[in-house]
N, C-alpha and C. Protein backbone atom coordinates (compact mmCIF):
# COMPACT_ATOMS: atom_id res chain seq x y z
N UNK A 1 11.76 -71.29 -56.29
CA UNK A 1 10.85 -71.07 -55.21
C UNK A 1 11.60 -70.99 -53.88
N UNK A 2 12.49 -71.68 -53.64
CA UNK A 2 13.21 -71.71 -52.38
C UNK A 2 14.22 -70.63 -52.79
N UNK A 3 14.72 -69.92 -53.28
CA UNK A 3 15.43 -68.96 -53.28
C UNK A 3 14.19 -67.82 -53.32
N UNK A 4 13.53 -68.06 -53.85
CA UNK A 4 12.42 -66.74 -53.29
C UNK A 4 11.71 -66.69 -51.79
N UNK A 5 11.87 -67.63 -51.23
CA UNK A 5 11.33 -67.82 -50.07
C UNK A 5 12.78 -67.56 -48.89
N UNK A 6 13.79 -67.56 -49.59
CA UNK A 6 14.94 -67.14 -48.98
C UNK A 6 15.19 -66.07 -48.68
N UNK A 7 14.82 -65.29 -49.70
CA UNK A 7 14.71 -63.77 -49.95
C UNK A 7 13.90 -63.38 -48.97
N UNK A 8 12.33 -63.67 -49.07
CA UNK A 8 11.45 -63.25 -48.06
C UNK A 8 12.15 -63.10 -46.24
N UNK A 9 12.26 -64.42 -46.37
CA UNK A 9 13.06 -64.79 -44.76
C UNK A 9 14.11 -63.85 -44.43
N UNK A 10 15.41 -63.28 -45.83
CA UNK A 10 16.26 -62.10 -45.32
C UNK A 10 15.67 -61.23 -45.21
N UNK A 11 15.03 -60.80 -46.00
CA UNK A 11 14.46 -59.22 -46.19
C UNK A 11 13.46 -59.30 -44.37
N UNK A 12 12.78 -60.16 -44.37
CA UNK A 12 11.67 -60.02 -43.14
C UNK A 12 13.23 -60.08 -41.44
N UNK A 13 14.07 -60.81 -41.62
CA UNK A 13 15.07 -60.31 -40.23
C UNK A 13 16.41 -58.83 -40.56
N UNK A 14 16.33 -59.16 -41.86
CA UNK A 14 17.15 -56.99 -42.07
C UNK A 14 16.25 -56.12 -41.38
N UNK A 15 14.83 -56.38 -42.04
CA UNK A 15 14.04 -55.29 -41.22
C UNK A 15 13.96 -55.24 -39.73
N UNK A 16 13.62 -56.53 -39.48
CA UNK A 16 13.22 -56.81 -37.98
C UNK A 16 14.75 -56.37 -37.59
N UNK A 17 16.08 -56.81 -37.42
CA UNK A 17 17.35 -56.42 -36.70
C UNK A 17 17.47 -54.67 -37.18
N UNK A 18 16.86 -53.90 -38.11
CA UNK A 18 16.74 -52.47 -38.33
C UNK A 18 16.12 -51.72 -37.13
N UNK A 19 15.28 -52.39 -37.13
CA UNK A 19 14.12 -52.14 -36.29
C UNK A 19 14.38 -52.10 -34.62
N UNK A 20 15.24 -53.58 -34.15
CA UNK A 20 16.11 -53.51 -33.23
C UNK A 20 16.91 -52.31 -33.09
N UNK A 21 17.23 -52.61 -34.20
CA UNK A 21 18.95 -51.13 -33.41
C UNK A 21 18.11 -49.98 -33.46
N UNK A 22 17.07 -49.29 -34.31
CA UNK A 22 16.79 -48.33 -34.01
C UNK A 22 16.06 -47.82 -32.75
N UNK A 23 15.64 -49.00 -32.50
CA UNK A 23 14.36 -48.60 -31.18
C UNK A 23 15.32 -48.82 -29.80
N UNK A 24 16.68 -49.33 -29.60
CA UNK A 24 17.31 -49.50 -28.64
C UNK A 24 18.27 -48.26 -28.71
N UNK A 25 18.28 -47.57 -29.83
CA UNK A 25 19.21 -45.99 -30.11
C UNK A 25 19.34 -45.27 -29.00
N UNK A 26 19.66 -44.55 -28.11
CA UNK A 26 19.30 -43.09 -27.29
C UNK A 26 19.89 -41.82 -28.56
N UNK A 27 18.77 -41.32 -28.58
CA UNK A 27 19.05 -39.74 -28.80
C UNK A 27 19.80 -39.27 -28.12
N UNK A 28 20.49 -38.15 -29.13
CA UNK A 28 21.08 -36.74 -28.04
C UNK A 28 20.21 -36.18 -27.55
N UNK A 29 20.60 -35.82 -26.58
CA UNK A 29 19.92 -34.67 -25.69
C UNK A 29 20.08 -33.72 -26.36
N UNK A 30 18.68 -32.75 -26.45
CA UNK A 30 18.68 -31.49 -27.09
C UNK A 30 18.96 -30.25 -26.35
N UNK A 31 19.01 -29.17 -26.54
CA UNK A 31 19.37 -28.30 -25.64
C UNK A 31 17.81 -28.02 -24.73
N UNK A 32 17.14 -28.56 -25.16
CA UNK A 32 16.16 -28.19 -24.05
C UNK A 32 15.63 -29.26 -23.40
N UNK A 33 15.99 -30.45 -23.28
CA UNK A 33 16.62 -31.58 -22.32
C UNK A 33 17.18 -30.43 -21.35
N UNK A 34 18.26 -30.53 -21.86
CA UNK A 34 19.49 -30.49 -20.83
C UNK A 34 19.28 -29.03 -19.91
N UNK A 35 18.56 -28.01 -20.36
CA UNK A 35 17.55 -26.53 -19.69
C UNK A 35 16.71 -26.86 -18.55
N UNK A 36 16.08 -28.04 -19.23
CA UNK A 36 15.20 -28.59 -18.02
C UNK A 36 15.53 -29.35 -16.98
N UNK A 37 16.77 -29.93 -17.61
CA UNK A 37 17.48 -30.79 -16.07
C UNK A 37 18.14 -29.88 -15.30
N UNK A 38 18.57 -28.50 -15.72
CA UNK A 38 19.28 -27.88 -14.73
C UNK A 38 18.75 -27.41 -14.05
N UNK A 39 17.35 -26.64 -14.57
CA UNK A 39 16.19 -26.04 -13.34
C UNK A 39 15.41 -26.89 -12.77
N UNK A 40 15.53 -28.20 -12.88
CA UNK A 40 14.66 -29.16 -11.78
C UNK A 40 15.77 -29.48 -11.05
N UNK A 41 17.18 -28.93 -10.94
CA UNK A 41 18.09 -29.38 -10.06
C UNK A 41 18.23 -28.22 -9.29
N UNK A 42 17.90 -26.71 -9.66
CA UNK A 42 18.55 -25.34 -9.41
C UNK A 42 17.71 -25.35 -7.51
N UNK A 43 17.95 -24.89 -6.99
CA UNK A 43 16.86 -24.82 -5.66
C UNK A 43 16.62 -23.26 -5.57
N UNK A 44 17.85 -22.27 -6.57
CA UNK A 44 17.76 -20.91 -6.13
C UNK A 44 16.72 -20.49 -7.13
N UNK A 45 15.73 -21.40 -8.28
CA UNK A 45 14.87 -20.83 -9.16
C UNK A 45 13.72 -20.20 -8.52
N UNK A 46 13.46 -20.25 -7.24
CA UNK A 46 12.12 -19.79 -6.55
C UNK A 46 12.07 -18.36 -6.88
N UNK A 47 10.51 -18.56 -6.63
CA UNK A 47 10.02 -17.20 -7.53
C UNK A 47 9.52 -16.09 -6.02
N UNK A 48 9.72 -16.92 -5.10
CA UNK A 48 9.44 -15.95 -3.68
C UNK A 48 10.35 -16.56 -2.57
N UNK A 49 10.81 -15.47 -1.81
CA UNK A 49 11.67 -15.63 -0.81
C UNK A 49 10.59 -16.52 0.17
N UNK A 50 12.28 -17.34 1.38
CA UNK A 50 11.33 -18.11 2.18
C UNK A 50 10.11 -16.83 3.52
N UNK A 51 11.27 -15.63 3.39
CA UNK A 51 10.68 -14.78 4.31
C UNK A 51 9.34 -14.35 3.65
N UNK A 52 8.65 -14.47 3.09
CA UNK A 52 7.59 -13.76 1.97
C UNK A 52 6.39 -13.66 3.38
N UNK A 53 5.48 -12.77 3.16
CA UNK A 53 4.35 -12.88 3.63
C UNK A 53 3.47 -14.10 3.40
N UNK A 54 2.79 -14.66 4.33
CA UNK A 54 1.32 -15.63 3.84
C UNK A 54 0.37 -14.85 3.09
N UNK A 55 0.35 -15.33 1.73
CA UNK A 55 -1.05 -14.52 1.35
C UNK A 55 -2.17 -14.89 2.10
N UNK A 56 -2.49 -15.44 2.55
CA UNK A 56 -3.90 -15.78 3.77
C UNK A 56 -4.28 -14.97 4.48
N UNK A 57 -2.81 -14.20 5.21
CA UNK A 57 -3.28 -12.70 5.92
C UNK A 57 -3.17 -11.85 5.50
N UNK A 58 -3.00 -11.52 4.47
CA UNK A 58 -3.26 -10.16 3.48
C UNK A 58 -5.09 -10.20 3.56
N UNK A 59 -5.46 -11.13 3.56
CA UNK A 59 -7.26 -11.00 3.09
C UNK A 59 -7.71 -10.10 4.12
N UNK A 60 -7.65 -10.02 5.13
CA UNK A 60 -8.48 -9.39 6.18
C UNK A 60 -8.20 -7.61 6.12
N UNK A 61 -7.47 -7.43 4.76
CA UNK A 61 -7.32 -6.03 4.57
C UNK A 61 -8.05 -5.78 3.30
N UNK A 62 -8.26 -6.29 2.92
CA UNK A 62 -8.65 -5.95 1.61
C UNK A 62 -10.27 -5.36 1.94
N UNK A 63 -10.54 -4.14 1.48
CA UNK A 63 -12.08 -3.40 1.78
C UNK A 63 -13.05 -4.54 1.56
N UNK A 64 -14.07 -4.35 2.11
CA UNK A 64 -15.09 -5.40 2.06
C UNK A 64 -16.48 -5.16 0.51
N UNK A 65 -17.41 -5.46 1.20
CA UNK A 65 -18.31 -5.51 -0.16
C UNK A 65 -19.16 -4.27 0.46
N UNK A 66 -18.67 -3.33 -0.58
CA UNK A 66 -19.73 -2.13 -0.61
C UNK A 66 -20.82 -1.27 -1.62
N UNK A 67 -21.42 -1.05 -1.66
CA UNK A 67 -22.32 -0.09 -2.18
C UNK A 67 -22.84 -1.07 -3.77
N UNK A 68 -22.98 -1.93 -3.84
CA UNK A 68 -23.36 -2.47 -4.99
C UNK A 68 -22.29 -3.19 -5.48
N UNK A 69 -21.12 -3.41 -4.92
CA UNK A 69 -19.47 -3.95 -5.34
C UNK A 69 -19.86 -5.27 -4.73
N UNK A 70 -19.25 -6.01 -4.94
CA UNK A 70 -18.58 -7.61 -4.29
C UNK A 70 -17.39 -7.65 -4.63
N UNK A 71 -16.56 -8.52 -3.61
CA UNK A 71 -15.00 -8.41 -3.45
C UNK A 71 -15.34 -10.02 -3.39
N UNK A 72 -14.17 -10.79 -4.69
CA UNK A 72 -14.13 -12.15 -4.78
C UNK A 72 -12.76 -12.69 -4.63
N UNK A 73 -12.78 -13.14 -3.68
CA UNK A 73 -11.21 -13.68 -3.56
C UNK A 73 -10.54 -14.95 -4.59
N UNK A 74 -9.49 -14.39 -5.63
CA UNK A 74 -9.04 -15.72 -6.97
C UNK A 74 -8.21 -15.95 -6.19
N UNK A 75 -7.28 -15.33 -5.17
CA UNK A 75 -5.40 -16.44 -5.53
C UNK A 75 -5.08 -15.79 -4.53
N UNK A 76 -4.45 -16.70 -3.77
CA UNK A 76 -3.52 -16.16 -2.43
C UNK A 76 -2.63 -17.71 -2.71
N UNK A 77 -1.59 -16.82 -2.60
CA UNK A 77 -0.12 -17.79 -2.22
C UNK A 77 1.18 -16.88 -1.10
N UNK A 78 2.16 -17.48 -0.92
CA UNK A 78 2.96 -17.17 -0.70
C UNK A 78 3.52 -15.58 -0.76
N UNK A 79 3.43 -14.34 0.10
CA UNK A 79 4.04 -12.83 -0.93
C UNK A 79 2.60 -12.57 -1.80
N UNK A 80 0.89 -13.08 -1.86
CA UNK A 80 0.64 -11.89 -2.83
C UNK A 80 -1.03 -12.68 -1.79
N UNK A 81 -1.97 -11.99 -2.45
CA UNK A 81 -3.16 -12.11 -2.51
C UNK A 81 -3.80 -10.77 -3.28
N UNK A 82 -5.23 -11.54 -4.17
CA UNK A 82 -5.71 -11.13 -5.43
C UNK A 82 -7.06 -10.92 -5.11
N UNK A 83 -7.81 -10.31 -5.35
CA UNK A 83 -9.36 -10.49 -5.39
C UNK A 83 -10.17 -9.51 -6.71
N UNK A 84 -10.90 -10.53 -6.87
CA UNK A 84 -11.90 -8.92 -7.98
C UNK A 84 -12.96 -8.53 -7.33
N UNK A 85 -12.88 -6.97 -8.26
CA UNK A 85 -13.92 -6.23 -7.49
C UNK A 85 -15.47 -6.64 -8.43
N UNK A 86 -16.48 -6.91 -8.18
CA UNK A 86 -17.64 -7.53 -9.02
C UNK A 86 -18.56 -5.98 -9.13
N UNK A 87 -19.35 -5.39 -9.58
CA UNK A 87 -20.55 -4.69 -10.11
C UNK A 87 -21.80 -5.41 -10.80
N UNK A 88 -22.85 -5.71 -10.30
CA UNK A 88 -23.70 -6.39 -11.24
C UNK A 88 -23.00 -7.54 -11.88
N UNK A 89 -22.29 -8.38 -11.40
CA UNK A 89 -21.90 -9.37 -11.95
C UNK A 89 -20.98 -9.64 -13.01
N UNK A 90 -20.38 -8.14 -12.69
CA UNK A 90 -19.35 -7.80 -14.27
C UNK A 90 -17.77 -7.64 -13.27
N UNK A 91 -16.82 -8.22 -13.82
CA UNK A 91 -15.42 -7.49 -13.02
C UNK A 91 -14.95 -6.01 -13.63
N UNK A 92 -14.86 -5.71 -13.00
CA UNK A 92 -14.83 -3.94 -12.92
C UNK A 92 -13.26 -3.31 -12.65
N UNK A 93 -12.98 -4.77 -11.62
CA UNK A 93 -11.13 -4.52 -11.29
C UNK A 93 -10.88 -5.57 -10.49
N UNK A 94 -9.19 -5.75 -10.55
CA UNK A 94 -8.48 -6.48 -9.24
C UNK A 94 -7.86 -5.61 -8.83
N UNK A 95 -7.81 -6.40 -7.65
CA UNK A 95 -7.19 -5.53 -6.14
C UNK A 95 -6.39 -7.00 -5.85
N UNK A 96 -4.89 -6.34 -5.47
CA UNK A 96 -3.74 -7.28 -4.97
C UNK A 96 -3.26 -6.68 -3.66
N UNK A 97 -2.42 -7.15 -3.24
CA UNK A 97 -1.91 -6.91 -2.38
C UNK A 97 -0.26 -7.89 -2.56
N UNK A 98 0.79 -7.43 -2.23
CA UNK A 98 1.96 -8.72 -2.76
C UNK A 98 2.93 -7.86 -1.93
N UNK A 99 3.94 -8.39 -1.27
CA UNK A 99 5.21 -8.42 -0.72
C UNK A 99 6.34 -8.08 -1.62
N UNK A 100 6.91 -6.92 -1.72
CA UNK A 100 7.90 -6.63 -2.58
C UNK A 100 9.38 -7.32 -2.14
N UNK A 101 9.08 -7.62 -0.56
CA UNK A 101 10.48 -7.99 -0.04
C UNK A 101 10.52 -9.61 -0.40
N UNK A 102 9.27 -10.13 -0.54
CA UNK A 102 9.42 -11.56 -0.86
C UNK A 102 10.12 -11.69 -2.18
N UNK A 103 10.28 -10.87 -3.60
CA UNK A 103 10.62 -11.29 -4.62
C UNK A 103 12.09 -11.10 -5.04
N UNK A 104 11.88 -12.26 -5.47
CA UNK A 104 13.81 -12.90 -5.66
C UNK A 104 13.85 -12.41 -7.49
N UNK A 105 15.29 -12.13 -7.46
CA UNK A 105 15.70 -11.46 -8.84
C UNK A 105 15.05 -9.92 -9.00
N UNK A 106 14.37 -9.82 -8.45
CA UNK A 106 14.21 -8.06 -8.75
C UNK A 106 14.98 -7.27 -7.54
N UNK A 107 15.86 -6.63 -8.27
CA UNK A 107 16.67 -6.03 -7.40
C UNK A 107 15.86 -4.87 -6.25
N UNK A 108 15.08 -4.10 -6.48
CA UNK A 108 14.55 -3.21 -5.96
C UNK A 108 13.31 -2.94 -6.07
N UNK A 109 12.11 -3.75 -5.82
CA UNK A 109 10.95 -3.49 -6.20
C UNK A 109 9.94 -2.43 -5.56
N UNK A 110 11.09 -1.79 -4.71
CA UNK A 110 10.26 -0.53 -4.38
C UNK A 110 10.73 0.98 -4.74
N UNK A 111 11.54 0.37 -5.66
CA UNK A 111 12.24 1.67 -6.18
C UNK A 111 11.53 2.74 -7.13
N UNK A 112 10.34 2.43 -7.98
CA UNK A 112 9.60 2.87 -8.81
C UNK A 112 8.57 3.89 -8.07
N UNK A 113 8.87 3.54 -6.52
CA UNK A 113 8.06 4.45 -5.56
C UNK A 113 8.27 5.61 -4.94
N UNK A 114 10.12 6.02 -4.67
CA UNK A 114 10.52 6.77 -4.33
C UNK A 114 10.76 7.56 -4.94
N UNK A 115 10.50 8.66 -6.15
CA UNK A 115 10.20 9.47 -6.51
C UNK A 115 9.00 10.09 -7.43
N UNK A 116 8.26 9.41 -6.25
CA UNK A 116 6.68 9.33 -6.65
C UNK A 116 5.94 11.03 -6.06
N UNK A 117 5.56 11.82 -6.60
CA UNK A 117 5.11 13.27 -5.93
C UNK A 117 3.45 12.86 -5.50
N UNK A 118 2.94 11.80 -5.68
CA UNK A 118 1.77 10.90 -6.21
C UNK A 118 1.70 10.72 -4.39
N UNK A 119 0.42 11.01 -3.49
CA UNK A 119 0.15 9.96 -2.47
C UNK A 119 -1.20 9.63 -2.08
N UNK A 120 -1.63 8.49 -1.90
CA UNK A 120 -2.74 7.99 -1.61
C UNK A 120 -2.67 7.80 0.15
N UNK A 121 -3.70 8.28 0.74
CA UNK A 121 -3.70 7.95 2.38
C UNK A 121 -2.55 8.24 2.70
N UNK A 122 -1.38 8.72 2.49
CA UNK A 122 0.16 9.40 3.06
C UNK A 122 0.82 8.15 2.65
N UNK A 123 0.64 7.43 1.36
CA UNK A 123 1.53 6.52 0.90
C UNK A 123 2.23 7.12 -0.61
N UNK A 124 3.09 6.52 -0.90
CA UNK A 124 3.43 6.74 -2.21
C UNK A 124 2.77 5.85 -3.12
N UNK A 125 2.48 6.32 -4.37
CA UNK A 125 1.70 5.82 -5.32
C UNK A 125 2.26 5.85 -6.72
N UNK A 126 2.09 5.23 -7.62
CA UNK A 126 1.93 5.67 -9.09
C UNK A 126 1.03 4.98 -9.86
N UNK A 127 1.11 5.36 -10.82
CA UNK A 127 0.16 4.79 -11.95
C UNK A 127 0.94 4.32 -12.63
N UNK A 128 0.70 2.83 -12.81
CA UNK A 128 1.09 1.99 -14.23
C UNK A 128 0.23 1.72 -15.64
N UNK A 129 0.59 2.89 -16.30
CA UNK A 129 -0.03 2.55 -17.60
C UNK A 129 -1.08 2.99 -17.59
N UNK A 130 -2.35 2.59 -18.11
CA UNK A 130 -3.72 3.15 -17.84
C UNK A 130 -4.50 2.71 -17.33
N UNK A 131 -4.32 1.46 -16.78
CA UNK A 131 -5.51 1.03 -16.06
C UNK A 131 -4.96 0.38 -14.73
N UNK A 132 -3.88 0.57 -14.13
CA UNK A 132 -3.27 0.28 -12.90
C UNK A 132 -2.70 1.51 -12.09
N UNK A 133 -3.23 1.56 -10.62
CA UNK A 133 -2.53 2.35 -9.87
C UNK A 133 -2.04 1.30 -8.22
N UNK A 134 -1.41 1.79 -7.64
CA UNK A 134 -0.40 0.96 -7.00
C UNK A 134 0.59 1.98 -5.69
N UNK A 135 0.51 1.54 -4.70
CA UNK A 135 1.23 2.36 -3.59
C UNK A 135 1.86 1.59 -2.74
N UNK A 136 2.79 2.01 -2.46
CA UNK A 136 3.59 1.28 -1.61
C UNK A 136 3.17 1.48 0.35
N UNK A 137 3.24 0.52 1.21
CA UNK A 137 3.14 0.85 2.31
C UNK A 137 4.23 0.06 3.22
N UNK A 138 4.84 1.09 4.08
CA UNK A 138 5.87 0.39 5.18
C UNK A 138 6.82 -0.18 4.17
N UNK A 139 7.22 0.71 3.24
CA UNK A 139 8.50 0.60 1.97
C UNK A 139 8.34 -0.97 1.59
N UNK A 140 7.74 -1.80 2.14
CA UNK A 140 7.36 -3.56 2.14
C UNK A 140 6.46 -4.13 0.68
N UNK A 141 5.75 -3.22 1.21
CA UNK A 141 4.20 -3.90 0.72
C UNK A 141 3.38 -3.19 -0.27
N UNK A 142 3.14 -3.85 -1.76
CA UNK A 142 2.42 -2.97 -2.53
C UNK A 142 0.99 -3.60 -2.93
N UNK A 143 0.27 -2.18 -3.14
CA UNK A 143 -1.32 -2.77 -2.60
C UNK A 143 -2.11 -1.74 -4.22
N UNK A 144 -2.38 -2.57 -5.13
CA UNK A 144 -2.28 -2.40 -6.93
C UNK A 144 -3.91 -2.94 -6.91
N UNK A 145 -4.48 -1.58 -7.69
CA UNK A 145 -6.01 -1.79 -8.57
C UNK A 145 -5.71 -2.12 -9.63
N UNK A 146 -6.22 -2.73 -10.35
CA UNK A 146 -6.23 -2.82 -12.19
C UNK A 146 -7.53 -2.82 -12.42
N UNK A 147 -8.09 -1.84 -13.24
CA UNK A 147 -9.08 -1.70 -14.15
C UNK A 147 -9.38 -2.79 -14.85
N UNK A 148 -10.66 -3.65 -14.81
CA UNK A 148 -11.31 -3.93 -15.73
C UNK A 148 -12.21 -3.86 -16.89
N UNK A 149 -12.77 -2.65 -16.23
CA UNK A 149 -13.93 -2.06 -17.34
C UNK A 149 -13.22 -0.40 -17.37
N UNK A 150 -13.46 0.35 -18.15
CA UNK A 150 -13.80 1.55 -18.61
C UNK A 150 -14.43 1.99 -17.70
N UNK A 151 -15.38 1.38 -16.84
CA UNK A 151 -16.37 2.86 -15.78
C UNK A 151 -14.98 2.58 -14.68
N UNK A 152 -14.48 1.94 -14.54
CA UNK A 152 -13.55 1.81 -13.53
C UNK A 152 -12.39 2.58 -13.55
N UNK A 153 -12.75 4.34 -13.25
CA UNK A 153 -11.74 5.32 -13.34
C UNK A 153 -10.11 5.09 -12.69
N UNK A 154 -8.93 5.75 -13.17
CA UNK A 154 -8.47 6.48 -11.78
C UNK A 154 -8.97 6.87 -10.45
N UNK A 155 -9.66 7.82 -10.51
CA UNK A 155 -10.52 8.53 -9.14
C UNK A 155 -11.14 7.00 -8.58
N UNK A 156 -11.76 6.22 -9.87
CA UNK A 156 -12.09 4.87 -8.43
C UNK A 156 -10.97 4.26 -8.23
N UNK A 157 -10.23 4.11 -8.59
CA UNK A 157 -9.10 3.46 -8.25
C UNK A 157 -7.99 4.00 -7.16
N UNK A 158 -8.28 5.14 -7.27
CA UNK A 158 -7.75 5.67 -5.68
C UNK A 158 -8.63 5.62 -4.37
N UNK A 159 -10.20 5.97 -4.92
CA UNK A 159 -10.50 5.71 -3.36
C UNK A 159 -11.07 4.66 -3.31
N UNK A 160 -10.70 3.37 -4.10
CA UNK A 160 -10.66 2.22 -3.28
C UNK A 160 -9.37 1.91 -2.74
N UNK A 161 -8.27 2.19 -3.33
CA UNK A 161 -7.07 1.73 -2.49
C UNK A 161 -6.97 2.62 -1.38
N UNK A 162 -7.60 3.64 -0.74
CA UNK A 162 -7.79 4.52 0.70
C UNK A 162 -8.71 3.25 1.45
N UNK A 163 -9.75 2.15 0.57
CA UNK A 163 -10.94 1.72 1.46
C UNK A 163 -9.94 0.51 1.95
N UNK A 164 -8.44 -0.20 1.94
CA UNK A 164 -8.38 -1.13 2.32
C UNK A 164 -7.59 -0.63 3.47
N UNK A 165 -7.39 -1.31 4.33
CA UNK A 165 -6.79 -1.13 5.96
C UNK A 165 -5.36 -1.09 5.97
N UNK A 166 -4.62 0.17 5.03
CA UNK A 166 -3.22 0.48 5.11
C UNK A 166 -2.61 0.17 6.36
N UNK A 167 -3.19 1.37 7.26
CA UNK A 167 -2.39 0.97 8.41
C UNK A 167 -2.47 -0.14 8.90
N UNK A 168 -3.00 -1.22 8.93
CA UNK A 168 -2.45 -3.27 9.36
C UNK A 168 -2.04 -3.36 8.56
N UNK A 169 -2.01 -2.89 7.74
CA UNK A 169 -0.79 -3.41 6.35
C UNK A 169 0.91 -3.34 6.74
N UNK A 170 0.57 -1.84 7.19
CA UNK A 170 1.98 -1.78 7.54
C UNK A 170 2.43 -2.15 8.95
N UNK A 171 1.62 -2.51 9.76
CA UNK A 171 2.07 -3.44 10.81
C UNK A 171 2.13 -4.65 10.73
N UNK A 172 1.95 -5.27 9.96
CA UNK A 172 2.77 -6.61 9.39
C UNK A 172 4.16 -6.86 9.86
């Protein structure tokens, strides 16, 4: 009996001193540890220059609420401001507005503009894809519809980007 009760008593502090060393262990650092410590140290990871526009004053260009439309403002930060266009309570499109000179790592973000044969209001324009069109103003500043619905043509998508106030755009 006392050698079985001996037993109990080793076996119950092997575990318990197991138990110790494991829970006082440090892991290696994995490689995505060590990813994340370098970009919470990096200061050059910013995703917009300090020169960027306020999105706050981009709003006062953006066309207002017309003909059965509502214009809802989602997101203004730093270099951009966003709004959707509403119809009967359906989104139909966004309308941006964003600072090409604010963005860091893209080498040239107005380069996709200069050999554009494309102009909206005497700007350069193109179309991205099928449901985005997009023009540049004061080589700075690009001012992008995106389609939400299907009734939301091209043709509307150009003359709403004529309805927002280019020229204060480009006096920025």
């Amino acid at each position: 009996m006392i050698v079985r009760n001996a037993r109990r008593i080793v076996a119950a502090l092997l575990v318990s001193v197991m138990l110790l060393v494991t829970a006082c262990a440090t892991a290696a650092p994995t490689r995505f540890d060590q990813a994340q410590q370098e970009s919470t140290q990096k200061k050059t990871g910013l995703a917009v220059a300090k020169d960027a526009t306020q999105g706050s004053s981009f709003n006062r260009f953006f066309p207002g609420t017309q003909a059965g439309f509502e214009r809802v403002y989602t997101q203004e930060k730093k270099g951009f401001a966003e709004a959707k266009l509403k119809k009967g309570g359906k989104d139909v499109a966004v309308l941006s507005i964003s600072d090409t000179q604010g963005t860091i790592g893209v080498a040239n973000p107005s380069a996709k503009f200069q050999n554009s044969s494309l102009k909206i209001g005497g700007y350069p324009a193109v179309t991205q894809g099928k449901n985005s069109t997009a023009l540049l103003v004061g080589d700075r500043y690009q001012v992008k519809i995106s389609s939400r619905d299907a009734t939301f043509t091209e043709s509307d998508r150009q003359a709403w980007l004529k309805k927002f106030n280019l020229r204060g755009i480009e006096k920025l």
